[in-house]
C-alpha atoms as a PDB file:
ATOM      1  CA  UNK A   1     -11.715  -8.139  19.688  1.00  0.00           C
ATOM      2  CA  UNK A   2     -14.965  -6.059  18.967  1.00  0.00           C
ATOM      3  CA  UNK A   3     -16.166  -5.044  15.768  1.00  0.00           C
ATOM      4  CA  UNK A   4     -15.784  -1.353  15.302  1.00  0.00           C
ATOM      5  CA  UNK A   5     -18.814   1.209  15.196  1.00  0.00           C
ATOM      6  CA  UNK A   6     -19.142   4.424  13.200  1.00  0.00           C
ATOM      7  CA  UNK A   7     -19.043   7.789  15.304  1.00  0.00           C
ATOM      8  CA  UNK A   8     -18.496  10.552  12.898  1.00  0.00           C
ATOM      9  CA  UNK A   9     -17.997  13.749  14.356  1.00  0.00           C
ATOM     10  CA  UNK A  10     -16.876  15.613  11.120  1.00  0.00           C
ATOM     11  CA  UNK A  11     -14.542  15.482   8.578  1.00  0.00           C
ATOM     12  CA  UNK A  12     -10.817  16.685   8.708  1.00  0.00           C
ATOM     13  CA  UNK A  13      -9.018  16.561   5.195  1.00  0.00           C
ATOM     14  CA  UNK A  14      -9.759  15.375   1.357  1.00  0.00           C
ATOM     15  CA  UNK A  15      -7.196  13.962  -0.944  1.00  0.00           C
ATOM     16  CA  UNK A  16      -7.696  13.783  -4.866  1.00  0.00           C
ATOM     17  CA  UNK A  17      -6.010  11.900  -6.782  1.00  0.00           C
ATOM     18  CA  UNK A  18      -5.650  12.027 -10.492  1.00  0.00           C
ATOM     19  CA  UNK A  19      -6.936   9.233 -12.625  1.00  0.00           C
ATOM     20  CA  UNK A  20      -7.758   8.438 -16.109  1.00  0.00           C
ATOM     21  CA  UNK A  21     -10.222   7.757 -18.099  1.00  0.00           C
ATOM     22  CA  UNK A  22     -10.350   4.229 -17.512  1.00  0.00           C
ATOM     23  CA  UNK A  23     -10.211   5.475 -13.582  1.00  0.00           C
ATOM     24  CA  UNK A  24      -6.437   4.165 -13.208  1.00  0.00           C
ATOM     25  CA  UNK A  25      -4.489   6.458 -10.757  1.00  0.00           C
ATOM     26  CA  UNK A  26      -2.352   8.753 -12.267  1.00  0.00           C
ATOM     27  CA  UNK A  27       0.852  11.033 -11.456  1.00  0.00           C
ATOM     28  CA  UNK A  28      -0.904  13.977  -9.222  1.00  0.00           C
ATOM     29  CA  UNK A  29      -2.832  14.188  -5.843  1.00  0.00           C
ATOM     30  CA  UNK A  30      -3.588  17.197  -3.596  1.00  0.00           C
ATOM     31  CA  UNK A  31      -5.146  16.902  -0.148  1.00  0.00           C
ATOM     32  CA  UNK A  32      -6.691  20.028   1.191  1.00  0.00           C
ATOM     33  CA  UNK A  33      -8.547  20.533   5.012  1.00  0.00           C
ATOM     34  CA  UNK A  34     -10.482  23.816   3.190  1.00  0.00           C
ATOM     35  CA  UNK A  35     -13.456  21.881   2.291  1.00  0.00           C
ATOM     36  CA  UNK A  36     -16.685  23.001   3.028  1.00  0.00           C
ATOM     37  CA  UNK A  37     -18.850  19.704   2.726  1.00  0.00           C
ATOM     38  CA  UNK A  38     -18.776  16.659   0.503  1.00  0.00           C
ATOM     39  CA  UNK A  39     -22.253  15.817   0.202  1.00  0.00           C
ATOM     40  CA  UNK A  40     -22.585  11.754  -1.212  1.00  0.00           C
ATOM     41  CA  UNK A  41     -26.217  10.615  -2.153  1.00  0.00           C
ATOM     42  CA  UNK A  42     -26.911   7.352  -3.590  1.00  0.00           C
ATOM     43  CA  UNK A  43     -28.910   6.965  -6.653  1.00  0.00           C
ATOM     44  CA  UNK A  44     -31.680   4.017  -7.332  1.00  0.00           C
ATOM     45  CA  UNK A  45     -33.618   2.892  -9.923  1.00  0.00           C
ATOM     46  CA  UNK A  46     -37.027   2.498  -8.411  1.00  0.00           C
ATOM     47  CA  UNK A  47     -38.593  -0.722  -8.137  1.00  0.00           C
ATOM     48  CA  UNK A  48     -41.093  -1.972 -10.832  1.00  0.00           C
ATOM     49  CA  UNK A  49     -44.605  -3.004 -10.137  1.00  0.00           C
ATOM     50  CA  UNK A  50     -45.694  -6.037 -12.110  1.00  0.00           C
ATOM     51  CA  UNK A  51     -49.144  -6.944 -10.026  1.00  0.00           C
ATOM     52  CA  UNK A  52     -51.932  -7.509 -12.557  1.00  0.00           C
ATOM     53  CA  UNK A  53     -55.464  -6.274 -11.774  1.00  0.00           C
ATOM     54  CA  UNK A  54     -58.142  -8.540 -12.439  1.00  0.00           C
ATOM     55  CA  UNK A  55     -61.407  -7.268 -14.184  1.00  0.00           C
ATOM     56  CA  UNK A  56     -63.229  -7.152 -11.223  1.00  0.00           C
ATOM     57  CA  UNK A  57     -60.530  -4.978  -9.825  1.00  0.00           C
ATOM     58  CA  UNK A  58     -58.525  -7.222  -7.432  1.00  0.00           C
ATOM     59  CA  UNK A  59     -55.228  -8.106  -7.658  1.00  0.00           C
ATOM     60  CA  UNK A  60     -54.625 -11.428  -9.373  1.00  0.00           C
ATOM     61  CA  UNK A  61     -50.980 -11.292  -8.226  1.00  0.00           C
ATOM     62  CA  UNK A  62     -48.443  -9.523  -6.572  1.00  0.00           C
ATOM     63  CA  UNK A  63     -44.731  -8.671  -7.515  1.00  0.00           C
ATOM     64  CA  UNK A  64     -42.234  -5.498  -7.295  1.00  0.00           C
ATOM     65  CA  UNK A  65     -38.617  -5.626  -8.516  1.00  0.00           C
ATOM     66  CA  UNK A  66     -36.177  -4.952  -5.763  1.00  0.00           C
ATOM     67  CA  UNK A  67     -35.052  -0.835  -5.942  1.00  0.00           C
ATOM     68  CA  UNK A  68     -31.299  -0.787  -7.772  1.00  0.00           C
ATOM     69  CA  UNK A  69     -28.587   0.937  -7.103  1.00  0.00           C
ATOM     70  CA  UNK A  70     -26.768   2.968  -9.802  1.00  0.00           C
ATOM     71  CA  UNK A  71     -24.225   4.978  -8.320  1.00  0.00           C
ATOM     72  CA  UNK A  72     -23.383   7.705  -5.817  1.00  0.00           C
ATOM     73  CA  UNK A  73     -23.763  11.375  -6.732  1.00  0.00           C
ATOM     74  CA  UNK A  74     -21.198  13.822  -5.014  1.00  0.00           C
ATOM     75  CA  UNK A  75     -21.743  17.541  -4.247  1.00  0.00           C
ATOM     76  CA  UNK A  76     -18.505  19.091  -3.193  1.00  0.00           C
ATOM     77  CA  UNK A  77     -17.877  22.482  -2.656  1.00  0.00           C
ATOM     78  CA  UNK A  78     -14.350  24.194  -1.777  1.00  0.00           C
ATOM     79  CA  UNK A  79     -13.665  27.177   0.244  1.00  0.00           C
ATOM     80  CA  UNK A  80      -9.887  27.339  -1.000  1.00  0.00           C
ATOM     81  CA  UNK A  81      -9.760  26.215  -4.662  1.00  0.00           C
ATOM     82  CA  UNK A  82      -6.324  24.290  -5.635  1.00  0.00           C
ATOM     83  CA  UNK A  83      -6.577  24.669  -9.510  1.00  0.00           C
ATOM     84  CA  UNK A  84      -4.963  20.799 -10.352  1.00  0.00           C
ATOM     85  CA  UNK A  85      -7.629  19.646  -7.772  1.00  0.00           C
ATOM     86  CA  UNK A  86     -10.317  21.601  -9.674  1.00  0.00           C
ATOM     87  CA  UNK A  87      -9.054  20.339 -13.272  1.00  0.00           C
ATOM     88  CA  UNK A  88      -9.066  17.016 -12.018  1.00  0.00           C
ATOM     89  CA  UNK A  89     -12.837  17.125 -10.266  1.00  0.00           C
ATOM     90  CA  UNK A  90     -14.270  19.119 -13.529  1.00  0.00           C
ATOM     91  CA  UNK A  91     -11.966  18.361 -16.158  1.00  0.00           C
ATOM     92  CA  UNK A  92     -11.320  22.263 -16.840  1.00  0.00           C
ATOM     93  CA  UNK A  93      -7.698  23.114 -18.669  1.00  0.00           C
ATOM     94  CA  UNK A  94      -4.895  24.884 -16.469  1.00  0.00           C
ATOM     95  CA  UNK A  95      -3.888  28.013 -17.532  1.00  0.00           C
ATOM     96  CA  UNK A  96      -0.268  28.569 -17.066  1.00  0.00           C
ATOM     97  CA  UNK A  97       1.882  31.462 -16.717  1.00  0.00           C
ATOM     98  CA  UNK A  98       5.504  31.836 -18.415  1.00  0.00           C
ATOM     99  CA  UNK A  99       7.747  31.261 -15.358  1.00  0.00           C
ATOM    100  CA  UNK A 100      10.780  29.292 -15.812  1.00  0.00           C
ATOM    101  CA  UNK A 101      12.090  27.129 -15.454  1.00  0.00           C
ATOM    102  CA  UNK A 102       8.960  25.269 -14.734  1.00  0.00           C
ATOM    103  CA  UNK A 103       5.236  27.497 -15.546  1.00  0.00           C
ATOM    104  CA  UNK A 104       2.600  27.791 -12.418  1.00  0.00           C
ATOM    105  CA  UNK A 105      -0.820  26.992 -12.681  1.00  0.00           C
ATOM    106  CA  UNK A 106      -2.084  30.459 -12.412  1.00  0.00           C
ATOM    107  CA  UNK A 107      -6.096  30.337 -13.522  1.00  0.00           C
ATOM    108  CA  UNK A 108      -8.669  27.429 -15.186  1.00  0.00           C
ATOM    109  CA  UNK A 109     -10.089  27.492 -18.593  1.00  0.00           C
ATOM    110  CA  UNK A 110     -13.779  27.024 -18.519  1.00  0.00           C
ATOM    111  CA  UNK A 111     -15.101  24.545 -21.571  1.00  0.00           C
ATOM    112  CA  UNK A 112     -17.957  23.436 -23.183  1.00  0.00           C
ATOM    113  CA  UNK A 113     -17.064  19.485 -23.531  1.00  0.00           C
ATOM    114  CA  UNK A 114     -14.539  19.767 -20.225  1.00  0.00           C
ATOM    115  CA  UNK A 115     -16.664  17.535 -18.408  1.00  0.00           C
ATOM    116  CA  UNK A 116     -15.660  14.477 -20.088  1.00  0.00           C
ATOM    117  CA  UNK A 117     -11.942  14.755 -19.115  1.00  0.00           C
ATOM    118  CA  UNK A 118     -13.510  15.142 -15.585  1.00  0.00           C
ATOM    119  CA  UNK A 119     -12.192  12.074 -13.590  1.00  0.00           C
ATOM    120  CA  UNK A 120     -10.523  11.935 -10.202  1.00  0.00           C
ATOM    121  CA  UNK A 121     -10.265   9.424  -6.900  1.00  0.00           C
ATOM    122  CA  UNK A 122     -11.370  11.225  -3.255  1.00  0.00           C
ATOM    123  CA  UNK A 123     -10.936   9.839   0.140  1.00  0.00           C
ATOM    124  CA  UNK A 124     -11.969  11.445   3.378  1.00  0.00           C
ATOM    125  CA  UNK A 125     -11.132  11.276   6.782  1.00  0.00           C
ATOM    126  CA  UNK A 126     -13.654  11.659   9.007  1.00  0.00           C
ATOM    127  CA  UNK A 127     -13.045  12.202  13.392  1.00  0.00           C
ATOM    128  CA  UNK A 128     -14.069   9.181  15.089  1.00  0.00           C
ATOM    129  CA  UNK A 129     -15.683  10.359  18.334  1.00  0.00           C
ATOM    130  CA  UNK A 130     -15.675   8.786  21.995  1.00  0.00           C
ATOM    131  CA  UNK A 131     -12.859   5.576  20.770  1.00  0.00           C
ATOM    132  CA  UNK A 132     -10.413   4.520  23.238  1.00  0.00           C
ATOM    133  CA  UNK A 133      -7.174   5.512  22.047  1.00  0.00           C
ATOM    134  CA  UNK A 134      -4.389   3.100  23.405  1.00  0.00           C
ATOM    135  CA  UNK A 135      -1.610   4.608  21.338  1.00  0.00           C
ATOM    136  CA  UNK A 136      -1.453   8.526  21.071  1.00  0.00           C
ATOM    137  CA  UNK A 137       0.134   8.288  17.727  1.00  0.00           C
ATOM    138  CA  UNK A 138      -2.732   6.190  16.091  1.00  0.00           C
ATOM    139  CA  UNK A 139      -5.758   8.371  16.805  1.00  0.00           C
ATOM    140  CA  UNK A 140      -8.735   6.788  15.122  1.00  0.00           C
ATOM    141  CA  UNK A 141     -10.333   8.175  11.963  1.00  0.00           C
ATOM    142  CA  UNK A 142     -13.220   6.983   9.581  1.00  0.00           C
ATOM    143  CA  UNK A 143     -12.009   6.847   6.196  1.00  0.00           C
ATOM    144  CA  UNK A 144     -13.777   7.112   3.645  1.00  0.00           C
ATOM    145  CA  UNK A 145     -12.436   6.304  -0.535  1.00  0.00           C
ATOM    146  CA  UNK A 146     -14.289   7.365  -3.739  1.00  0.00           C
ATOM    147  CA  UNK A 147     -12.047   5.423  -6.097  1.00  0.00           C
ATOM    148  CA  UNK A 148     -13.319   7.025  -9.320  1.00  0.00           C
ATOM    149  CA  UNK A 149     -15.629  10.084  -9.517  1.00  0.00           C
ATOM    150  CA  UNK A 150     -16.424  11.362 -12.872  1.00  0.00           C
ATOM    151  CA  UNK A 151     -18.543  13.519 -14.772  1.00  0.00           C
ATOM    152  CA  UNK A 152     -18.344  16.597 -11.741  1.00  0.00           C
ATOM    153  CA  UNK A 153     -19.795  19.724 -13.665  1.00  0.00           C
ATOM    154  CA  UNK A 154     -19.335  23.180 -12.409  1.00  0.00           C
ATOM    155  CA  UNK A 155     -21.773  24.969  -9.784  1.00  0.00           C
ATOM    156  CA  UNK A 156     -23.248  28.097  -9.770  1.00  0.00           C
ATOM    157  CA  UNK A 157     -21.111  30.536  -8.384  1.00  0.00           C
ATOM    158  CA  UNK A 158     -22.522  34.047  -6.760  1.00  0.00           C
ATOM    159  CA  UNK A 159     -20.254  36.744  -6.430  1.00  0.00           C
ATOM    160  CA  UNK A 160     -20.820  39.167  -3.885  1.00  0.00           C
ATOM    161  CA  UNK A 161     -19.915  41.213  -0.376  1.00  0.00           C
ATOM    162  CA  UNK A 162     -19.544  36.810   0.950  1.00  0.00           C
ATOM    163  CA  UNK A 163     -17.215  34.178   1.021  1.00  0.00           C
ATOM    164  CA  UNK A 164     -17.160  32.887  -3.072  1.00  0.00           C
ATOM    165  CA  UNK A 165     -16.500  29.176  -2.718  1.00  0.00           C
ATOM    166  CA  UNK A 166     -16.059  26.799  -5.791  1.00  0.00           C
ATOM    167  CA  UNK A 167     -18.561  23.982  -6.434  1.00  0.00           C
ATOM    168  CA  UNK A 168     -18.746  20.667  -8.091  1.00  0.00           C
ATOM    169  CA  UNK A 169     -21.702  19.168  -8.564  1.00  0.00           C
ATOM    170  CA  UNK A 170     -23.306  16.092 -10.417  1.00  0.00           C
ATOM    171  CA  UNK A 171     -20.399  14.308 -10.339  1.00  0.00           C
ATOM    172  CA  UNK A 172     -21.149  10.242  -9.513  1.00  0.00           C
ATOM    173  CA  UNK A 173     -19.126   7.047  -9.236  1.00  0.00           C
ATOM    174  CA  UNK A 174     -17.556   5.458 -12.337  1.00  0.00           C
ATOM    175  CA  UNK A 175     -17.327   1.716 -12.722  1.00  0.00           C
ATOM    176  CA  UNK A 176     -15.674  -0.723 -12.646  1.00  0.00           C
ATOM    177  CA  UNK A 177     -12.632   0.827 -11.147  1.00  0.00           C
ATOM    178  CA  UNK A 178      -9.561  -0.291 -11.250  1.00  0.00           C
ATOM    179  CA  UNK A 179      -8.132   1.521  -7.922  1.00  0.00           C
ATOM    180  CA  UNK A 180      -7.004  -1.939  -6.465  1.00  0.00           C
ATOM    181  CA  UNK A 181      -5.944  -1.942  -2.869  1.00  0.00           C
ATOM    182  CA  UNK A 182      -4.907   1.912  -3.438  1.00  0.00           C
ATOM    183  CA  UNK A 183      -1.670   3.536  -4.384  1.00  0.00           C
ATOM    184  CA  UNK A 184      -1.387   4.944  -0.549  1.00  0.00           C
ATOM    185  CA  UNK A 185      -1.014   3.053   2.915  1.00  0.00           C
ATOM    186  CA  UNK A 186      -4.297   3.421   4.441  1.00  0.00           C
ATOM    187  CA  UNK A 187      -4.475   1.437   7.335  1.00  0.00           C
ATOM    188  CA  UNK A 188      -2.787  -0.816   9.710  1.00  0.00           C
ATOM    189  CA  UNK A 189      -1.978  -4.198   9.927  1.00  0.00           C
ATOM    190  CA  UNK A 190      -3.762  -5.842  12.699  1.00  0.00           C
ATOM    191  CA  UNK A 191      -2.390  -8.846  13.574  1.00  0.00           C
ATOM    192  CA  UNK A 192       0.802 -10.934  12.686  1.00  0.00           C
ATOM    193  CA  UNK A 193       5.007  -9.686  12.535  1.00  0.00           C
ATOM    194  CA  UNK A 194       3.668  -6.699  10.825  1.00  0.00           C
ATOM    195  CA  UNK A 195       0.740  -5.349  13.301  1.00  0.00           C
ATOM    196  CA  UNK A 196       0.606  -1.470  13.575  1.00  0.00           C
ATOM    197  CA  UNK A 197       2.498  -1.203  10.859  1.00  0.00           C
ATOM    198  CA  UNK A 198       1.027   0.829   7.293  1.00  0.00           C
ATOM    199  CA  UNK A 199      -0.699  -0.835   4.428  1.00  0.00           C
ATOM    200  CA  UNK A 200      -3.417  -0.076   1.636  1.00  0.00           C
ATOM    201  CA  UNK A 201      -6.444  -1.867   1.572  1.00  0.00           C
ATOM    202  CA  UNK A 202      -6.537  -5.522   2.894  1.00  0.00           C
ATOM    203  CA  UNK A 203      -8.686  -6.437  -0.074  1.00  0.00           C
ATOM    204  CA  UNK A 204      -9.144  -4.781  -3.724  1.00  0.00           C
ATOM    205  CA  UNK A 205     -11.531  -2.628  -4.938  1.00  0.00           C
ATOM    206  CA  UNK A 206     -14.953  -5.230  -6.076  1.00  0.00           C
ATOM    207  CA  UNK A 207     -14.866  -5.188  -9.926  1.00  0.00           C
ATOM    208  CA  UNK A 208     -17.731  -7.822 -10.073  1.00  0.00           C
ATOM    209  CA  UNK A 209     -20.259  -7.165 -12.933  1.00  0.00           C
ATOM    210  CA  UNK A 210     -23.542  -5.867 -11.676  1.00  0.00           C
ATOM    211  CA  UNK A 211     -22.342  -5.269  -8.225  1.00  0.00           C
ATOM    212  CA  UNK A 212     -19.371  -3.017  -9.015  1.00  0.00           C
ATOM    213  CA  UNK A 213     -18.287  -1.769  -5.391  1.00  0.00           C
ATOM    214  CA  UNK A 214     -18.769   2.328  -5.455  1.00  0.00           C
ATOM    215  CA  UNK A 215     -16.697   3.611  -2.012  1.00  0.00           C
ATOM    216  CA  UNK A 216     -15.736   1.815   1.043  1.00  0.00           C
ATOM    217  CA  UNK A 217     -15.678   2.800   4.372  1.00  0.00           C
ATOM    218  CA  UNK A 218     -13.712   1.973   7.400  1.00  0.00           C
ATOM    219  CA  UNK A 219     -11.882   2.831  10.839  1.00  0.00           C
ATOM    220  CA  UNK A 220      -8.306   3.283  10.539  1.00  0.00           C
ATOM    221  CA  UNK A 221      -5.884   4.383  13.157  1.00  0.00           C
ATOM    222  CA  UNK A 222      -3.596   5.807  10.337  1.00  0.00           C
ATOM    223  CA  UNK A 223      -3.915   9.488  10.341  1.00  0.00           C
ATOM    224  CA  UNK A 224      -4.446  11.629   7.461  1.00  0.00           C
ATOM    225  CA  UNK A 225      -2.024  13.376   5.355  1.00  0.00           C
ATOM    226  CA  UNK A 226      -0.956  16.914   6.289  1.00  0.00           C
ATOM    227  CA  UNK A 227      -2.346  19.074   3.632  1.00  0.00           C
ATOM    228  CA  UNK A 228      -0.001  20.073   0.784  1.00  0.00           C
ATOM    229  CA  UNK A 229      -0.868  22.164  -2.676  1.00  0.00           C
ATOM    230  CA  UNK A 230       1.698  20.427  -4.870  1.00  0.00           C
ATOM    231  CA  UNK A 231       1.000  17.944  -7.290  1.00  0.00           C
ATOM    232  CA  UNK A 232       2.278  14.574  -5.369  1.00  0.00           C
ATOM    233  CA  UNK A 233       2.682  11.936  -7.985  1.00  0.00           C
ATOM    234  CA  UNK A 234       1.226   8.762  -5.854  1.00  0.00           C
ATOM    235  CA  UNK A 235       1.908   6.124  -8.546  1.00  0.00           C
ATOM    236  CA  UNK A 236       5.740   6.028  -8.556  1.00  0.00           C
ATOM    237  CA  UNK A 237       7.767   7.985  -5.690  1.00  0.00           C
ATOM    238  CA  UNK A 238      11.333   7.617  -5.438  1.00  0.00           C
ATOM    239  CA  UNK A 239      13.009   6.337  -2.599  1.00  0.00           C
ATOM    240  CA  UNK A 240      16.980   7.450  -3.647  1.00  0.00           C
ATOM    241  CA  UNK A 241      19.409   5.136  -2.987  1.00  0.00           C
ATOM    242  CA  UNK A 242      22.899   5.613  -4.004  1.00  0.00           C
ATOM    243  CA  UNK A 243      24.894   3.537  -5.785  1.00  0.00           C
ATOM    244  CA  UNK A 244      22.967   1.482  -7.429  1.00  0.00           C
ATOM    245  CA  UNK A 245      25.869  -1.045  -8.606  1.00  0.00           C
ATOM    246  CA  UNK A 246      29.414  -2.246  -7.328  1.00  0.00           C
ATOM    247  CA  UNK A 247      30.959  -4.927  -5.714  1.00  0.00           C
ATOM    248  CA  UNK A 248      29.654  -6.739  -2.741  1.00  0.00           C
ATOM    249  CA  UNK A 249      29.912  -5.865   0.435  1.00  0.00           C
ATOM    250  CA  UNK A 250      28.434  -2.884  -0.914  1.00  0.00           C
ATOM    251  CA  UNK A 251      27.899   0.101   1.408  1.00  0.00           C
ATOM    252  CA  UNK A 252      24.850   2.276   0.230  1.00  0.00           C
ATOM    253  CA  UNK A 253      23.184   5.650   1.156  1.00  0.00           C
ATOM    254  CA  UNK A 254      19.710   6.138   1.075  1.00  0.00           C
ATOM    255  CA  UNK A 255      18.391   9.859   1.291  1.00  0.00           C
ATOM    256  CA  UNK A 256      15.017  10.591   2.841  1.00  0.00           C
ATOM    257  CA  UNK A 257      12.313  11.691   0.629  1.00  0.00           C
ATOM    258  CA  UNK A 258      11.048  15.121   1.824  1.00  0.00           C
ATOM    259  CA  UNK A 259       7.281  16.468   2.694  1.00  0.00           C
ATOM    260  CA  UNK A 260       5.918  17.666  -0.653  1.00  0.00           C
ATOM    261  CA  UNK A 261       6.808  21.387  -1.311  1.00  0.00           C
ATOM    262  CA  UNK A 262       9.323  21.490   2.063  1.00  0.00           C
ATOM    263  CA  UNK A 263      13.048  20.524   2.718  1.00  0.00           C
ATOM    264  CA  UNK A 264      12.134  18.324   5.577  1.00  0.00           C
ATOM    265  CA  UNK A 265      12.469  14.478   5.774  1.00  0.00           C
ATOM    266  CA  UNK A 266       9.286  12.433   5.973  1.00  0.00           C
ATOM    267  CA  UNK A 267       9.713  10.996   9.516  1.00  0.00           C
ATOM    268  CA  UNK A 268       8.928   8.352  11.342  1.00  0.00           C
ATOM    269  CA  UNK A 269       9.734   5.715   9.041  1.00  0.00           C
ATOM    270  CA  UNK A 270      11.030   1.986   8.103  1.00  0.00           C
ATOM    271  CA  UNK A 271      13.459   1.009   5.405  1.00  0.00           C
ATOM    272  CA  UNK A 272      12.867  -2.296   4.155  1.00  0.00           C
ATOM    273  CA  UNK A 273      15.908  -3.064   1.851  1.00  0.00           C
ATOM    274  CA  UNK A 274      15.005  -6.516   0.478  1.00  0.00           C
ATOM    275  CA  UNK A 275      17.561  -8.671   1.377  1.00  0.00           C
ATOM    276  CA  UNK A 276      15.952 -10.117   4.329  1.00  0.00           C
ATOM    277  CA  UNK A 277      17.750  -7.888   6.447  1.00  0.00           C
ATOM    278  CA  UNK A 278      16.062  -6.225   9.644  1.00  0.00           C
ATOM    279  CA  UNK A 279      13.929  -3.755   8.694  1.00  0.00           C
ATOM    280  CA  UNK A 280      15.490  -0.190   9.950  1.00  0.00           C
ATOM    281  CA  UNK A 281      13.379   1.973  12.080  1.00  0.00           C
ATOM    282  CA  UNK A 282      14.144   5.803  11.452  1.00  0.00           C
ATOM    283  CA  UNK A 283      12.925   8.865  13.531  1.00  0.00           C
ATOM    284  CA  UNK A 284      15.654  11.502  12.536  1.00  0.00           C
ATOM    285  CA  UNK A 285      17.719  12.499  10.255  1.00  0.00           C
ATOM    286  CA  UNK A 286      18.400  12.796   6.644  1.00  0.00           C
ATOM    287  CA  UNK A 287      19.993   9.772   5.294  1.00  0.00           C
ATOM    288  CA  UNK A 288      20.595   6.310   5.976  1.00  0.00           C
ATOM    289  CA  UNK A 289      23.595   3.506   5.075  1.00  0.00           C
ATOM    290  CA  UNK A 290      23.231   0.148   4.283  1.00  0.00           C
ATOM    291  CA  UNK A 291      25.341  -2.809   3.275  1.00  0.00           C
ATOM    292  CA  UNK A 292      24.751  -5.549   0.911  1.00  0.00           C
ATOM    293  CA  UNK A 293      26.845  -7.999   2.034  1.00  0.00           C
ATOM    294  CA  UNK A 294      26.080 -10.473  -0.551  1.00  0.00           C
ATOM    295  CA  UNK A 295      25.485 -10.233  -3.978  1.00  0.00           C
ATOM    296  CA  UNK A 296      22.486  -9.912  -5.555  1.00  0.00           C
ATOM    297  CA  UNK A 297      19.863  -7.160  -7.029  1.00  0.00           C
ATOM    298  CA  UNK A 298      17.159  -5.705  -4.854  1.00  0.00           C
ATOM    299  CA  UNK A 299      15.300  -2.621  -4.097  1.00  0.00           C
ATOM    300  CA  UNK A 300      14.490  -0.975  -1.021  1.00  0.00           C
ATOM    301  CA  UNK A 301      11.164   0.512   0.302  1.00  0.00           C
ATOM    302  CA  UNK A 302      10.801   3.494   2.373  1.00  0.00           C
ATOM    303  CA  UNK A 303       7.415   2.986   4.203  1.00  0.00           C
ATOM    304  CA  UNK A 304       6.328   6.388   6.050  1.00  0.00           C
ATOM    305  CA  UNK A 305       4.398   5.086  10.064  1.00  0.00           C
ATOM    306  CA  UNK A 306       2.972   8.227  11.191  1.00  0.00           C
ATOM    307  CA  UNK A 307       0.060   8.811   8.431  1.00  0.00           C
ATOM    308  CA  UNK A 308      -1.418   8.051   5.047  1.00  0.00           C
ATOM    309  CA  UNK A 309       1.394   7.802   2.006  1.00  0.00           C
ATOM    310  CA  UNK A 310       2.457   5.760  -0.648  1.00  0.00           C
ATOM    311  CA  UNK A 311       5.284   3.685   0.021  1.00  0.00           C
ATOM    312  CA  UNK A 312       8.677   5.120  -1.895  1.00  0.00           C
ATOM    313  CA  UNK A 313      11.025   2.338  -3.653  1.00  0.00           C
ATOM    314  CA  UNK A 314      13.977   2.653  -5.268  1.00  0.00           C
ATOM    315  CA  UNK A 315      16.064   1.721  -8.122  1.00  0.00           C
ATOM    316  CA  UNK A 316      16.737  -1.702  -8.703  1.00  0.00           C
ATOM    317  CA  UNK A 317      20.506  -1.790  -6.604  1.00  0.00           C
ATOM    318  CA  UNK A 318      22.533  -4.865  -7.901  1.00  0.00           C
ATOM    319  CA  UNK A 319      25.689  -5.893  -5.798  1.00  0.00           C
ATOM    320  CA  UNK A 320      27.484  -8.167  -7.368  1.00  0.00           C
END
């Protein structure tokens, strides 16, 4: 097969992802389509001339040191401004109301040493234009991962008879980063029993000192997330399987996990439930049974097909 060749015609949707100071993903993620431009310029030290002038004026010798690159610098401005998104891009506190049983995010607090808590992964999906597209459900995308952007500082901000839209600015690539392969499925597998079917990244994250990777790019046929404005926590979803103990053959349920902030199943999907059973393919629905016929303690994996997710596991279920 060919090798693949960039035609970006625009970007569709950005998800950000929570993660610490250290740049380990943490429990929140947002992805939003109302965003204006992500602007990502790379940032060299410039090269060093050692050539030594003679005192007659020429040039005994000639040497520069190569340019070096230092990181990537991200401009990013919003035209619809989720506040976790915003507290995790510039570090600013959430200002909660007093609802109950559980407070909203209702404003931002604006600090003077905020910008140090300011830490968060991105990823973009960018149209790829003019591809053949064999499949209609695996329309091809560029996508694009951050892994750990830090230090974003508030832009100005003009106030007036216009659009007001929020900016970060300054922010640049922290490293080494520990994003791995990713918490989220973000491509497909292309060859072997499990082609077309969701994964993360084939290959980690490069940690190597001195050439500490800063974003990766690539063609994926695995769409985007739809956009959502609750906090998604991509490090540990639940895949709920009940019960979780009894004698084998034991007959299990597993319920669907639901679009975040909706009532509706996450479909299409597989069910993987790890005891080397055929994987079940499920398109509708709420729920699905299983039986352990044999004893033992697994734990099953609901792997969404149709875009970018995490996959959702359960609790360990022992039959015995």
């Amino acid at each position: 097969m060919a090798d693949k060749t960039f035609k970006m015609a625009g970007g569709t949707v950005m998800r950000v992802t929570a993660v610490d100071a250290c740049g380990v993903p943490q429990n929140c993620s947002i992805v939003s389509r109302c965003v204006a431009t992500v602007q990502i310029t790379p940032q060299y030290v410039d090269p060093q001339d050692l050539s030594p002038v003679n005192m007659d004026g020429s040039l005994c010798w000639v040497f520069q040191t190569p340019p070096q690159l230092k990181w990537e610098q991200y401009t990013i401005t919003l035209n619809a401004v989720n506040l976790r998104a915003w507290a995790m891009l510039t570090g600013a506190a959430l200002y909660f109301n007093e609802a109950s049983p559980t407070p909203e995010a209702v404003g931002v607090s604006t600090s003077r040493n905020q910008v140090i808590n300011a830490n968060a992964g991105i990823e973009l999906w960018k149209r790829q234009a003019n591809e053949p597209c064999v499949d209609p459900t695996q329309t091809p995308y560029v996508y694009w991962v951050g892994p750990w952007i830090t230090q974003g500082k508030i832009g100005e901000q003009t106030v007036g008879n216009s659009v007001v839209t929020g900016v970060i600015e300054g922010a640049r690539s922290g490293v080494p980063s520990p994003w791995g392969v990713g918490p989220y499925n973000v491509e497909r597998f292309a060859a072997g029993v499990n082609a077309g079917n969701p994964r993360p990244l084939l290959t980690a994250i490069g940690t190597t000192q001195g050439d500490e990777e800063l974003s990766r790019e690539l063609v994926t046929t695995l769409p985007p997330p739809a956009p959502y404005d609750v906090c998604l926590d991509p490090t540990s979803p639940v895949f709920s399987v009940t019960p979780t103990s009894g004698a084998s053959p034991l007959l299990v349920t597993g319920t669907f996990p639901l679009y975040p902030g909706t009532s509706t199943p996450i479909l299409p999907a597989r069910i993987d439930w790890g005891d080397a059973t055929a994987v079940d393919v499920v398109t509708s629905g709420t729920t699905k049974t299983h039986t352990y016929a044999t004893p033992g303690t697994r734990v099953a994996t609901f792997t969404p097909t149709a875009y970018s997710s995490p996959n959702y596991v359960s609790a360990s279920i022992t039959a015995s």
